[in-house]
Protein backbone atom coordinates (compact mmCIF):
# COMPACT_ATOMS: atom_id res chain seq x y z
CA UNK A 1 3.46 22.36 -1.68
CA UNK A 2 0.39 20.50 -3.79
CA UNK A 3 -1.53 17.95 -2.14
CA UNK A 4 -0.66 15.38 -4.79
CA UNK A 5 3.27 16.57 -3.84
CA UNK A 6 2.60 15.83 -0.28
CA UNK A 7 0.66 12.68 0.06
CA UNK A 8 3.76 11.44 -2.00
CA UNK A 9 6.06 12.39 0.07
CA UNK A 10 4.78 10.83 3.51
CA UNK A 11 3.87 7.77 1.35
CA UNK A 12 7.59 7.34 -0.28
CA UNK A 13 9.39 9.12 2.93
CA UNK A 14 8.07 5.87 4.93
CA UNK A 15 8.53 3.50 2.08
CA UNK A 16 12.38 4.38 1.36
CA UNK A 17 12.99 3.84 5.40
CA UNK A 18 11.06 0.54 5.53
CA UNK A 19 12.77 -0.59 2.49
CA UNK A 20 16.18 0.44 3.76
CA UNK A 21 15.75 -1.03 7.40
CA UNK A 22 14.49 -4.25 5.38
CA UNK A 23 17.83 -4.36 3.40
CA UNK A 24 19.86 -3.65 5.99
CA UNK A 25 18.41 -6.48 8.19
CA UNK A 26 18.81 -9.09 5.56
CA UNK A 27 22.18 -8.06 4.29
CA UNK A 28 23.23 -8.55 7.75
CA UNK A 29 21.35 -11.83 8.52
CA UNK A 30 23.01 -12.73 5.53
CA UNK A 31 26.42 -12.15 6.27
CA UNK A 32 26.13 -13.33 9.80
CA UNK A 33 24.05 -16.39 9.87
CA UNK A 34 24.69 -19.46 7.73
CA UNK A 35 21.87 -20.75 5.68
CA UNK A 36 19.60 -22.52 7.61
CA UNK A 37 21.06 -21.57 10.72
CA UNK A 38 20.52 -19.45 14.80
CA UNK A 39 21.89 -16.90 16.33
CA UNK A 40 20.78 -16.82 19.95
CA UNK A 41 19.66 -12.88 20.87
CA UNK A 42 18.54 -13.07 24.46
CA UNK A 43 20.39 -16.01 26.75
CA UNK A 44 18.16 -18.19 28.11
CA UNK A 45 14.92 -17.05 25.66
CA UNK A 46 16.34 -18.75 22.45
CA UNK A 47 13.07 -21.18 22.28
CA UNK A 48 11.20 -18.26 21.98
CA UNK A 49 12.86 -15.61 20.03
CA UNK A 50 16.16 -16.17 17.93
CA UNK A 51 17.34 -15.03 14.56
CA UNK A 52 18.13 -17.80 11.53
CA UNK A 53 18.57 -17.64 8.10
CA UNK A 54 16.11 -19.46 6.08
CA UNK A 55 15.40 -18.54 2.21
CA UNK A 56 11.68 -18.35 1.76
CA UNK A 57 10.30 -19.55 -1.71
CA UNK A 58 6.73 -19.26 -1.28
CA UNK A 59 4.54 -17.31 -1.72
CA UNK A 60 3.67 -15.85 1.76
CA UNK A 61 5.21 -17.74 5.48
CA UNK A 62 6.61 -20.57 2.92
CA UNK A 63 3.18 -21.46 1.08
CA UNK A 64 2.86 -22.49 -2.14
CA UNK A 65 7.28 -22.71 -2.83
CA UNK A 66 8.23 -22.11 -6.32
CA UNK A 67 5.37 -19.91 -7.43
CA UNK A 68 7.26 -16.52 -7.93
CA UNK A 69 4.98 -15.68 -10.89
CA UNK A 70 1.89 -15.23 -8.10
CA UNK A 71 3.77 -13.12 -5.69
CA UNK A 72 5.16 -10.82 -8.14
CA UNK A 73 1.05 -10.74 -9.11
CA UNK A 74 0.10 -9.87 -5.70
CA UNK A 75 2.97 -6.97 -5.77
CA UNK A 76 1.36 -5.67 -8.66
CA UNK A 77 -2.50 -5.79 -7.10
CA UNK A 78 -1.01 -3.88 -4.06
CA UNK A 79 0.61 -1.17 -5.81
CA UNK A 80 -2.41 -0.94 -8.02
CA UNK A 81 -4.39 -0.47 -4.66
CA UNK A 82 -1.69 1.95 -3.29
CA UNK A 83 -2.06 3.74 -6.66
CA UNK A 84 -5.65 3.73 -6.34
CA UNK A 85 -6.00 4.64 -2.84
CA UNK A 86 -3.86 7.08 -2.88
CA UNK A 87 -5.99 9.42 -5.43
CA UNK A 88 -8.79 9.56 -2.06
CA UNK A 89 -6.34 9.15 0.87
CA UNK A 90 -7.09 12.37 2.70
CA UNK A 91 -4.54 15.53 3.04
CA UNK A 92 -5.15 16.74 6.70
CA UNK A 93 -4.53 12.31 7.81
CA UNK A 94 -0.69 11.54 8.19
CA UNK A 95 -1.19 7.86 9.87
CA UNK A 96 -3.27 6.19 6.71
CA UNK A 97 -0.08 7.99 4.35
CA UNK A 98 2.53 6.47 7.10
CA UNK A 99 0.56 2.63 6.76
CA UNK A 100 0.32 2.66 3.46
CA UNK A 101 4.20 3.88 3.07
CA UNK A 102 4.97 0.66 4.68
CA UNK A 103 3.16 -1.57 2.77
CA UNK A 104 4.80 0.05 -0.50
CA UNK A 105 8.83 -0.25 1.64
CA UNK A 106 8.02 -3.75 2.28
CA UNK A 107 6.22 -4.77 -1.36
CA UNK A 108 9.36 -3.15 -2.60
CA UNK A 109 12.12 -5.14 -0.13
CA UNK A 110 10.46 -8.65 -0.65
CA UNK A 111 10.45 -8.31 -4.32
CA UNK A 112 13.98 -7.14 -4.64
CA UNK A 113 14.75 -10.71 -2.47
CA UNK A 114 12.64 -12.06 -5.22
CA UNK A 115 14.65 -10.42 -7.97
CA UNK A 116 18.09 -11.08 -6.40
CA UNK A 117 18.02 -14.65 -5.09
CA UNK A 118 14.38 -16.12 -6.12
CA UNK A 119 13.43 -16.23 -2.30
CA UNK A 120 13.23 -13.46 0.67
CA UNK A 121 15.48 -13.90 3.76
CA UNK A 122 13.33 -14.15 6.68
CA UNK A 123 15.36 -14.26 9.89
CA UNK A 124 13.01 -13.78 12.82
CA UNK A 125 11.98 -16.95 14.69
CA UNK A 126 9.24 -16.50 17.43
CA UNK A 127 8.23 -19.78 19.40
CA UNK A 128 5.02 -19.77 21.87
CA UNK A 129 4.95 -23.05 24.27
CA UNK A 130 1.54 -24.79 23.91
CA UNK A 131 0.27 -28.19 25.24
CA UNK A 132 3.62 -28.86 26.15
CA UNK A 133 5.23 -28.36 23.00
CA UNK A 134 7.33 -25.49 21.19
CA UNK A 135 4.80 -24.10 18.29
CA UNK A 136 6.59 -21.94 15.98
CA UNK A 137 5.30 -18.82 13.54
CA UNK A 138 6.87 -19.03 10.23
CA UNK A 139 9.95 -17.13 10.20
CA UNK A 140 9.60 -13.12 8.95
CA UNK A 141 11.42 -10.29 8.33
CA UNK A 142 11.30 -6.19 8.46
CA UNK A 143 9.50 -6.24 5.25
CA UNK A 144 6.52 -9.03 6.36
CA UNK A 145 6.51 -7.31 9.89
CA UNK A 146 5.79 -4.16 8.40
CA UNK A 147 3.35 -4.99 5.49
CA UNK A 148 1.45 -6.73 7.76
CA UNK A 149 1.39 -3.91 10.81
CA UNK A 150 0.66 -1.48 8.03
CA UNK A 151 -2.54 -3.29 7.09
CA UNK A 152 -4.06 -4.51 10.22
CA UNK A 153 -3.58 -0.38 11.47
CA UNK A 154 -4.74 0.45 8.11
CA UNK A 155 -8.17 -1.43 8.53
CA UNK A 156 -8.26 -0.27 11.92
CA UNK A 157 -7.93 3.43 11.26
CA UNK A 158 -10.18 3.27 8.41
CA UNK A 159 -13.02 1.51 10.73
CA UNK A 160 -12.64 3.88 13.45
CA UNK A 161 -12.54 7.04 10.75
CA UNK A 162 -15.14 5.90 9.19
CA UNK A 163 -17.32 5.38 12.51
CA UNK A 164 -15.84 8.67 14.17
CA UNK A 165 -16.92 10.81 10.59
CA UNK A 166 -20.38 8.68 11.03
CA UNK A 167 -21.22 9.87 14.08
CA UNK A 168 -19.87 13.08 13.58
CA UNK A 169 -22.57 13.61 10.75
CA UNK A 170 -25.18 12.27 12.32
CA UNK A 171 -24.37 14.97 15.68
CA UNK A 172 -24.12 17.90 12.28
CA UNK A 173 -27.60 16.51 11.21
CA UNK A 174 -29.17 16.62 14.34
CA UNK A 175 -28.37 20.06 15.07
CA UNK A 176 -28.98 21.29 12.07
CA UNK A 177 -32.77 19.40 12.43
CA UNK A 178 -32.65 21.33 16.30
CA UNK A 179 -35.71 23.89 16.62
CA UNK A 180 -32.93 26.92 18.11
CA UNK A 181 -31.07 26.18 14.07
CA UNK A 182 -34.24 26.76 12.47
CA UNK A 183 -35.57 29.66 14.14
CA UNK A 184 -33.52 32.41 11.99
């Protein structure tokens, strides 16, 4: 199997199952929560975690409504970086393949909400009390949860590889600058 073959694979593999999952979810939510309304998940913990059904027209968590023409530009700037990234993302590394697989499934199930309705279905509601009062994070879905998760581990992973393959030069140089390595 080429490299080229199997960097693909991974990448796609993971992108087909996040986009599926991401479908599946909002076909669901769809069918089983009216517009603009809650479905309780866990008695008792609704003010903290439900499911709705809200139609998102922004951009990203309900900024900037109405401006489709900018999201579908940031769908095209990540696929150009997926593109590009891809040409140095490293055989022997299955995790950085795996992130950036679900950046692509979710780019891909946000912009066929885009395509079909002119808004993404975000369904998942997560309040934290604060000062006395319920303070809610925008509504998500599978797609947001996993672009998101993808890049935050992707920076991650490519700060720690990048530190672990910086110290592991540095211990190369050193003992190749030993006296025992020069004394052939």
């Amino acid at each position: 199997m080429n490299r080229y073959y199997r960097k693909s694979s991974v990448i796609l593999g993971t992108a087909i199952l996040v986009y599926i999952l991401d479908r599946l979810s909002k076909v669901w939510v769809e069918t089983h929560i009216p517009l603009d309304g809650r479905l309780t998940i866990i008695p008792g913990l609704t003010r903290y975690i439900s499911l709705t059904h809200w139609q998102n027209q922004g951009v990203a968590f309900g900024l900037m409504p109405g401006h489709n023409l900018l999201w579908l530009l940031i769908i095209a700037v990540l696929f150009l970086a997926i593109y590009l990234y891809l040409q140095f993302l490293p055989l022997e590394h299955t995790i950085p393949q795996i992130l950036v697989g679900m950046q692509l499934g979710g780019a891909l199930g946000n912009l066929t909400d885009r395509y079909l309705h002119g808004a993404v279905t975000d369904f998942v509601l997560i309040g934290v009390p604060w000062q006395a009062r319920m303070h809610y994070w925008p509504a998500f879905n599978v797609a947001d949860a996993s672009i998101s998760t993808g890049v935050v581990l992707l920076i991650i992973y490519l700060v720690w590889f990048d530190s672990h393959n910086e110290k592991e030069n540095k211990a190369v140089t050193a003992s190749n600058l030993s006296p025992e390595s020069n004394s052939h």
